[in-house]
Protein backbone atom coordinates (compact mmCIF):
# COMPACT_ATOMS: atom_id res chain seq x y z
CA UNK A 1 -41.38 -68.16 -181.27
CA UNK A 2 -40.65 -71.14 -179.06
CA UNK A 3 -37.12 -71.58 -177.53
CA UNK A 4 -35.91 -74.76 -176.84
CA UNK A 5 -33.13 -75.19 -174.48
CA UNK A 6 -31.90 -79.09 -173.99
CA UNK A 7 -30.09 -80.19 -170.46
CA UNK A 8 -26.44 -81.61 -170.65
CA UNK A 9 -26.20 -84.96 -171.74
CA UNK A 10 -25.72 -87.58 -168.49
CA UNK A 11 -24.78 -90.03 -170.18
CA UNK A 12 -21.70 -90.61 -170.22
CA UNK A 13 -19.24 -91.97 -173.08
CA UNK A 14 -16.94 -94.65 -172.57
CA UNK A 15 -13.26 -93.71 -172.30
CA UNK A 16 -11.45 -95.27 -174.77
CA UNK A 17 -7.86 -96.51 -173.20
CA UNK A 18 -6.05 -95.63 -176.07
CA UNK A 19 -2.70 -97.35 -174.70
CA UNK A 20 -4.86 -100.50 -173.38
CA UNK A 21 -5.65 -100.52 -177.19
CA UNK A 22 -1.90 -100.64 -178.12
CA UNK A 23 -0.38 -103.27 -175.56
CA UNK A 24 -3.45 -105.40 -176.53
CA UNK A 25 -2.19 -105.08 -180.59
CA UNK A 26 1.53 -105.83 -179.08
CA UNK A 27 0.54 -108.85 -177.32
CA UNK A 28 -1.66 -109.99 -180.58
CA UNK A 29 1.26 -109.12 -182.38
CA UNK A 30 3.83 -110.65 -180.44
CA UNK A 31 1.96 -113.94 -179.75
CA UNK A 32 0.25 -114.11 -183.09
CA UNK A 33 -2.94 -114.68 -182.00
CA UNK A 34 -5.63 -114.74 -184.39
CA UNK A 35 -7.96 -111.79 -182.79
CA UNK A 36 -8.29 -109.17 -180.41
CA UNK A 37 -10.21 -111.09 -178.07
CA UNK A 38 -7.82 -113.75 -177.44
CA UNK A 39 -5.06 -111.68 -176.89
CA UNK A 40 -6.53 -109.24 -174.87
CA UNK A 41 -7.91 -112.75 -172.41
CA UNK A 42 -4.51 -114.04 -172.35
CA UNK A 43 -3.41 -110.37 -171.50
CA UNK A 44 -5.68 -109.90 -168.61
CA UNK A 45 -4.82 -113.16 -167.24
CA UNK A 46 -0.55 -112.83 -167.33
CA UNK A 47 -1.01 -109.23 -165.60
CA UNK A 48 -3.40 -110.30 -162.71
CA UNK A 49 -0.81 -113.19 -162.27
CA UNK A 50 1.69 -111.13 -162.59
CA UNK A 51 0.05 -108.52 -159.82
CA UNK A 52 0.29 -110.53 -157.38
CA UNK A 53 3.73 -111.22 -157.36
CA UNK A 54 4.90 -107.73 -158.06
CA UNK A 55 4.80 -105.92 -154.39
CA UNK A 56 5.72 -102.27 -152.89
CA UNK A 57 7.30 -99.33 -155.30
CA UNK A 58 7.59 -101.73 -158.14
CA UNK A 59 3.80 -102.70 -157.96
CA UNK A 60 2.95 -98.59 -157.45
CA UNK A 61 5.40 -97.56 -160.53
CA UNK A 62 4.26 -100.36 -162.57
CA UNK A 63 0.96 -99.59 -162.65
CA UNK A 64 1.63 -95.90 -163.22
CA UNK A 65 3.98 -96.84 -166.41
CA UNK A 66 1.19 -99.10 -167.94
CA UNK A 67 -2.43 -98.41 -169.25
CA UNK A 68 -5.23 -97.32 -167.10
CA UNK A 69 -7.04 -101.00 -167.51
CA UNK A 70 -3.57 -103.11 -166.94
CA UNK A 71 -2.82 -101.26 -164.24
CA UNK A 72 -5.85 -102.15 -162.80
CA UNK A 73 -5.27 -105.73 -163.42
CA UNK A 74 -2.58 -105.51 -161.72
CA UNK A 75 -3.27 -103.30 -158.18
CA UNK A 76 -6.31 -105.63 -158.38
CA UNK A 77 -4.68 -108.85 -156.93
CA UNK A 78 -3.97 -109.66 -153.73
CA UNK A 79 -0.50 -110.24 -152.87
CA UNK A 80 0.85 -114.20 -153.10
CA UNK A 81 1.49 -115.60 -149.87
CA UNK A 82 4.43 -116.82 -151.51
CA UNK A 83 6.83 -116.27 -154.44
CA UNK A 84 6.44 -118.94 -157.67
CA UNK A 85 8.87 -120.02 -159.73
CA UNK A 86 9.32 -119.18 -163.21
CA UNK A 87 7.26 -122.50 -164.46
CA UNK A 88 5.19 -122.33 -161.40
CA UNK A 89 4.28 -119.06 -163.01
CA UNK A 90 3.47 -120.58 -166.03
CA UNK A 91 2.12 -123.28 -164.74
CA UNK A 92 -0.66 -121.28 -162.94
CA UNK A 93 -1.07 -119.66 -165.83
CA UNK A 94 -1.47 -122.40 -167.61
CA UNK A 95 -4.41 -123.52 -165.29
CA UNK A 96 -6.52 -120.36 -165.69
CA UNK A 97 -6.36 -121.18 -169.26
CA UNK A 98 -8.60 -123.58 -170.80
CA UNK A 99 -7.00 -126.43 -173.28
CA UNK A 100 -3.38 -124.25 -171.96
CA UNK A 101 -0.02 -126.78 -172.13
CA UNK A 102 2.48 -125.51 -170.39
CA UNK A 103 4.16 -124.81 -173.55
CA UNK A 104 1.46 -122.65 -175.04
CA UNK A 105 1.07 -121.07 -171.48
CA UNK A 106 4.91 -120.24 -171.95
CA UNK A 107 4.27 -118.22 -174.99
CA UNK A 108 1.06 -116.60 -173.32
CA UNK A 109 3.72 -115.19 -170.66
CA UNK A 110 6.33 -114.28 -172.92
CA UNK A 111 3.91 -112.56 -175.50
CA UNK A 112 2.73 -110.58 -172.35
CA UNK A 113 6.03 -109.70 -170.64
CA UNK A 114 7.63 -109.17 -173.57
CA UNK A 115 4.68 -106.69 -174.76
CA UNK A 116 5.12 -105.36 -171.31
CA UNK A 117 8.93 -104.36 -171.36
CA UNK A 118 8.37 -101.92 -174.53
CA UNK A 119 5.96 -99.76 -172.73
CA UNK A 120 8.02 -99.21 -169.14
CA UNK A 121 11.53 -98.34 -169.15
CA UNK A 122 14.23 -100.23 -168.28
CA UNK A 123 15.03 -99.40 -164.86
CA UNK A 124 11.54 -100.45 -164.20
CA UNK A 125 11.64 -103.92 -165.23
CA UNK A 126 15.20 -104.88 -163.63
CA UNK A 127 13.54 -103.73 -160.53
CA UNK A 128 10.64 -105.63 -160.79
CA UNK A 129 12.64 -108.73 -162.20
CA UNK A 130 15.26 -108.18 -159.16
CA UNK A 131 11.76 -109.16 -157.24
CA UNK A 132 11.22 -112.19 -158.90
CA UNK A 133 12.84 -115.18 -158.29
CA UNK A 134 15.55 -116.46 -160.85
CA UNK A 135 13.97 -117.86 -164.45
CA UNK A 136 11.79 -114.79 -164.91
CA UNK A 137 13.98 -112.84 -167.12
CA UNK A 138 13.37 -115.25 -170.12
CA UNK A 139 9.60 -114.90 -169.80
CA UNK A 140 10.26 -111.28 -170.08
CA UNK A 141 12.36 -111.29 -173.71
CA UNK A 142 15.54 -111.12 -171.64
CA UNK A 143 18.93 -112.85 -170.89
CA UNK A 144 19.27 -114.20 -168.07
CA UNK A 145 22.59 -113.67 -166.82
CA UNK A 146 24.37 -115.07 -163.99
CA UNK A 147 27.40 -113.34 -162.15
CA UNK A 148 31.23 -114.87 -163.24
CA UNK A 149 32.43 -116.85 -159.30
């Protein structure tokens, strides 16, 4: 009798990002988009805009709080040189996307940021908004309020 022994497998099997899965259905969800595909471009391209405006603790504990793959969006980018506007933000958004208005671009960045603030706390997300400069807080589902003189 013959005994057949068989080496480990090397291949390896994807690891399915289970909560890359779930912010993808959030933003399809939230932007009612008609696939997966489209949501999950328009996802990648609001984070890696987003990464490069988000810098120091905020940029570290942001990309702890999200999904392996956005966080790597994210700590992906290089810094900008210099912070945008709200609707500069959208606007270069709106560039990276083709046949984008800035109006659809708009609710590209709000069906992001507003996918975004459901899986970090809080705390998180005035800190990173306290960053930004003012106008952000709508793209992120959120009032913004100013201070009574």
């Amino acid at each position: 009798m013959t005994t057949v022994t068989t080496a480990p497998s090397t291949t390896k099997t994807p690891r399915i990002d289970t909560g890359w899965r779930e912010l993808i259905e959030k933003v399809r969800d939230l932007g009612q988009y008609p696939t997966r595909a489209e949501a999950e471009q328009v996802t990648r391209i609001v984070l890696s805009a987003l990464g490069g405006h988000v810098v120091g603790d905020e940029r570290v504990d942001l990309a702890r709080a999200l999904p392996e793959e956005a966080a790597r969006v994210i700590a992906a980018q290089i810094p900008a040189t210099r912070p945008l506007t709200a609707q500069e933000f959208v606007d270069s958004v709106a560039a990276r996307i083709e046949g984008a208005t800035a109006a659809t671009a708009r609710w590209d960045v709000s069906s992001v940021l507003s996918a975004l603030t459901q899986l970090v706390d809080d705390d998180l997300v005035d800190r990173v908004l306290r960053q930004l400069p003012p106008g952000y807080p709508l793209l992120f589902g959120r009032a913004e309020l100013t201070p009574a003189a």
